[in-house]
N, C-alpha and C. Protein backbone atom coordinates (compact mmCIF):
# COMPACT_ATOMS: atom_id res chain seq x y z
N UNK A 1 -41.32 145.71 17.81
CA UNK A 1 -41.80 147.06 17.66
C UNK A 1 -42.20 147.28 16.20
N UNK A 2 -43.16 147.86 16.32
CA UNK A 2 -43.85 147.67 14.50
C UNK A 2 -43.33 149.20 14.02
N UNK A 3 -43.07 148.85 12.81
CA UNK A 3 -42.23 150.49 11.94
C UNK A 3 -43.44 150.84 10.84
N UNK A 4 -43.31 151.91 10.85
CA UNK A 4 -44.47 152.37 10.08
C UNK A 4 -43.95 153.65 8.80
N UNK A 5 -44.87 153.46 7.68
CA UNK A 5 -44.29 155.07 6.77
C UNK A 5 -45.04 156.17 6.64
N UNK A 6 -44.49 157.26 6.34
CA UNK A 6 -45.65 158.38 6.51
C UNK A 6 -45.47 158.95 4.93
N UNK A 7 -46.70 159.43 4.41
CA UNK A 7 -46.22 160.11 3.37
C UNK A 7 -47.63 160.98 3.06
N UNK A 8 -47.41 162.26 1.88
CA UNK A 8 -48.47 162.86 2.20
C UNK A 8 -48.97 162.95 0.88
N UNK A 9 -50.55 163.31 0.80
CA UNK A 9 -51.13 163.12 -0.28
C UNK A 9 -51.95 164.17 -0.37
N UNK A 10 -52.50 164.56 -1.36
CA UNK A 10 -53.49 166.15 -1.67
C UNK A 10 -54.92 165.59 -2.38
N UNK A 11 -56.04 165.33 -1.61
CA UNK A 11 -57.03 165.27 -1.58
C UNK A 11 -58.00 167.14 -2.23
N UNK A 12 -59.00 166.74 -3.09
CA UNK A 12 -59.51 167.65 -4.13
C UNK A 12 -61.01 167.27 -3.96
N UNK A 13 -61.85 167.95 -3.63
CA UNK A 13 -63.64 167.72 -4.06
C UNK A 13 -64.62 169.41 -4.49
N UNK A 14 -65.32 169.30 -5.36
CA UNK A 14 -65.71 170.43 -5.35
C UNK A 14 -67.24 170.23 -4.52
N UNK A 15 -67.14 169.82 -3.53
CA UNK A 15 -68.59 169.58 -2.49
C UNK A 15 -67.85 170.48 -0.98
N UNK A 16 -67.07 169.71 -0.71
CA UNK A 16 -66.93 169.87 0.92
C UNK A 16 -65.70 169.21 1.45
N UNK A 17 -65.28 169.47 2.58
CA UNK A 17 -63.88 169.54 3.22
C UNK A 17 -64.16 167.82 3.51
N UNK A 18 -64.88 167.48 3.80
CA UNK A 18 -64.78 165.67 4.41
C UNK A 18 -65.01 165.04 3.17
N UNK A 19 -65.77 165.64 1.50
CA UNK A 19 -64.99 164.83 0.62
C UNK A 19 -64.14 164.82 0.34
N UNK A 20 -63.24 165.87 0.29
CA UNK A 20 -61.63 165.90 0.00
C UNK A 20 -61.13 164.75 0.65
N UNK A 21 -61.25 164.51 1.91
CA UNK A 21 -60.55 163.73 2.98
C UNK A 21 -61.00 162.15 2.05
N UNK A 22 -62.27 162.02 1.97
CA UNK A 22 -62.73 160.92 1.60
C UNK A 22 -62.11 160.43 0.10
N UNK A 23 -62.52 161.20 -1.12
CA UNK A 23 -61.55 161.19 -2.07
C UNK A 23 -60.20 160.59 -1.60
N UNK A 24 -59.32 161.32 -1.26
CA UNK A 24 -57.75 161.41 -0.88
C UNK A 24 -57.50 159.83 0.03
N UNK A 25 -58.55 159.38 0.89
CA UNK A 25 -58.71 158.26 1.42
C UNK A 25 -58.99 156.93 0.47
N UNK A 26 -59.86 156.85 -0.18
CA UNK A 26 -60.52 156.35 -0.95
C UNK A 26 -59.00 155.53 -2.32
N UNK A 27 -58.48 156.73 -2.82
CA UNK A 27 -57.17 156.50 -3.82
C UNK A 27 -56.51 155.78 -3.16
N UNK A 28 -56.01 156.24 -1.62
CA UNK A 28 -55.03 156.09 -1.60
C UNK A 28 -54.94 154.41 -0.43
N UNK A 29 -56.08 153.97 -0.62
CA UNK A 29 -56.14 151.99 0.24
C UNK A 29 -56.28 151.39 -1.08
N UNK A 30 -56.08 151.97 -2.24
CA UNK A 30 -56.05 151.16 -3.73
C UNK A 30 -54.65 150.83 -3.35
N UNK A 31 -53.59 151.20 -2.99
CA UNK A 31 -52.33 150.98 -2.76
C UNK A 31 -51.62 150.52 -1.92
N UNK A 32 -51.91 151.39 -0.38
CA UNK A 32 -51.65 151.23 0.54
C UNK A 32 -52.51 150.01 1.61
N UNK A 33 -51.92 149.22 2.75
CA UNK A 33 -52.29 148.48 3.44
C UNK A 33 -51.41 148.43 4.64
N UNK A 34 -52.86 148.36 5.63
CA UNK A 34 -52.88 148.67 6.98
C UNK A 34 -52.52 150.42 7.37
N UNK A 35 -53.71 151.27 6.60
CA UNK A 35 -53.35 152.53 6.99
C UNK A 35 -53.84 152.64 8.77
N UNK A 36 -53.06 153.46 9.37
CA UNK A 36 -53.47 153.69 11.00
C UNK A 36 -53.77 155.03 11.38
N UNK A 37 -53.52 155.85 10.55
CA UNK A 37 -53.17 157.39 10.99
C UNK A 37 -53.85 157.81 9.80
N UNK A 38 -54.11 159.28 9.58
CA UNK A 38 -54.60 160.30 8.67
C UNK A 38 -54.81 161.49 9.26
N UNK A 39 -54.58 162.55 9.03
CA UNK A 39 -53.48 163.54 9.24
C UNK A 39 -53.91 164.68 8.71
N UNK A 40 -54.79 165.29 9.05
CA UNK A 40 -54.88 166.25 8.12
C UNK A 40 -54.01 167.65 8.29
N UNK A 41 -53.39 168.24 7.13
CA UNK A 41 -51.82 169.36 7.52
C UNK A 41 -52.57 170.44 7.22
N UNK A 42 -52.98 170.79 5.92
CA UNK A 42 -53.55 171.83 5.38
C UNK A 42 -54.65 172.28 4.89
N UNK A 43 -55.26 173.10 4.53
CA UNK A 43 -57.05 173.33 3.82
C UNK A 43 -56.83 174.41 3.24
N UNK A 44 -57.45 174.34 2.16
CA UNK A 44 -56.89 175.72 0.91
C UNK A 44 -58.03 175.52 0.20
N UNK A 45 -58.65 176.80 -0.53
CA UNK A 45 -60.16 176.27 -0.93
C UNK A 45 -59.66 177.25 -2.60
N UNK A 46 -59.66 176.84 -3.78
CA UNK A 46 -59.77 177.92 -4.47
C UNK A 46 -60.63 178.25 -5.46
N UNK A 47 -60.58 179.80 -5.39
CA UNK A 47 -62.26 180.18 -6.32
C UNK A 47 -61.66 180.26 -7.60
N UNK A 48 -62.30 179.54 -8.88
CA UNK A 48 -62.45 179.38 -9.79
C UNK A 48 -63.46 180.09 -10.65
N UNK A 49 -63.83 180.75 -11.65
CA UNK A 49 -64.77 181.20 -12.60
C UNK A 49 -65.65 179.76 -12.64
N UNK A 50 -65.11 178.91 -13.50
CA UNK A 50 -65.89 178.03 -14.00
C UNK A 50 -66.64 177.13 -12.69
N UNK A 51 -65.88 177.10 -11.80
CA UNK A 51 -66.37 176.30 -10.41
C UNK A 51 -66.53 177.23 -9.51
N UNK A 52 -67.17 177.00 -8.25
CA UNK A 52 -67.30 178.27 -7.18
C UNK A 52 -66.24 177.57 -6.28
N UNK A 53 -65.99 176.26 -5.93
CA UNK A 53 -65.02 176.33 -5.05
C UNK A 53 -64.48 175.11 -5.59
N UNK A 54 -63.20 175.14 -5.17
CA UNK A 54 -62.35 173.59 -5.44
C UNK A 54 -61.41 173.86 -4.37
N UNK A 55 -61.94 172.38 -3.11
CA UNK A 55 -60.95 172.52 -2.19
C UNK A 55 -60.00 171.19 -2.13
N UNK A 56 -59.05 171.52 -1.12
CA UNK A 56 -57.65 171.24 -1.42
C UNK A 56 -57.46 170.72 0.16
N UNK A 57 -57.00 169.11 0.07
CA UNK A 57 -56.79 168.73 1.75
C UNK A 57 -55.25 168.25 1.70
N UNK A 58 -54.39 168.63 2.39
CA UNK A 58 -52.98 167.91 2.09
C UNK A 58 -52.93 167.04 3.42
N UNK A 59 -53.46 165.79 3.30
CA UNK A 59 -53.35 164.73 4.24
C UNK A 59 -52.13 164.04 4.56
N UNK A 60 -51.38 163.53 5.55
CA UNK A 60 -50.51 162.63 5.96
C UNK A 60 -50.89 161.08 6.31
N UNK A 61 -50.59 160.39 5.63
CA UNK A 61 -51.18 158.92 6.03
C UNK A 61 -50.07 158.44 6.31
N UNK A 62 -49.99 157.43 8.17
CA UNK A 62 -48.95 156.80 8.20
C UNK A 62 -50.03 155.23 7.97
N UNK A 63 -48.67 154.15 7.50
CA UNK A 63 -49.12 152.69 7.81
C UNK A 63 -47.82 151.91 7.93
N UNK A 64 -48.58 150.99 8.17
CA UNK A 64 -47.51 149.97 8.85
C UNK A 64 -46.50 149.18 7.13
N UNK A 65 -44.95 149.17 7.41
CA UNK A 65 -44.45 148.38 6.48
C UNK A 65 -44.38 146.84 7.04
């Protein structure tokens, strides 16, 4: 039976909700191997003066140990 870990990570793009994901994806196979799952928990967008939006993805990635 294969065991797997979950842990969660906060993905950031000032474009759009599937770069966040992509960003947050992207970091996080610099590290991790054999991701299976991705997870998305939360979406939070916030308005900034200097930026019009900076959004916010709090992803769950499980993979295999």
């Amino acid at each position: 039976m294969p065991v797997y870990k979950s842990i969660q990570l906060v993905g950031t793009s000032e474009k759009n909700w599937a770069d966040a994901v992509k960003n947050c994806y992207e970091e996080a196979k610099k590290t991790l191997r054999g991701i299976r799952v991705i997870e998305i928990l939360k979406s939070d967008v916030k308005v900034k003066e200097d930026v019009d939006k900076l959004i916010y993805k709090n992803i769950r990635f499980e993979y295999y140990i």
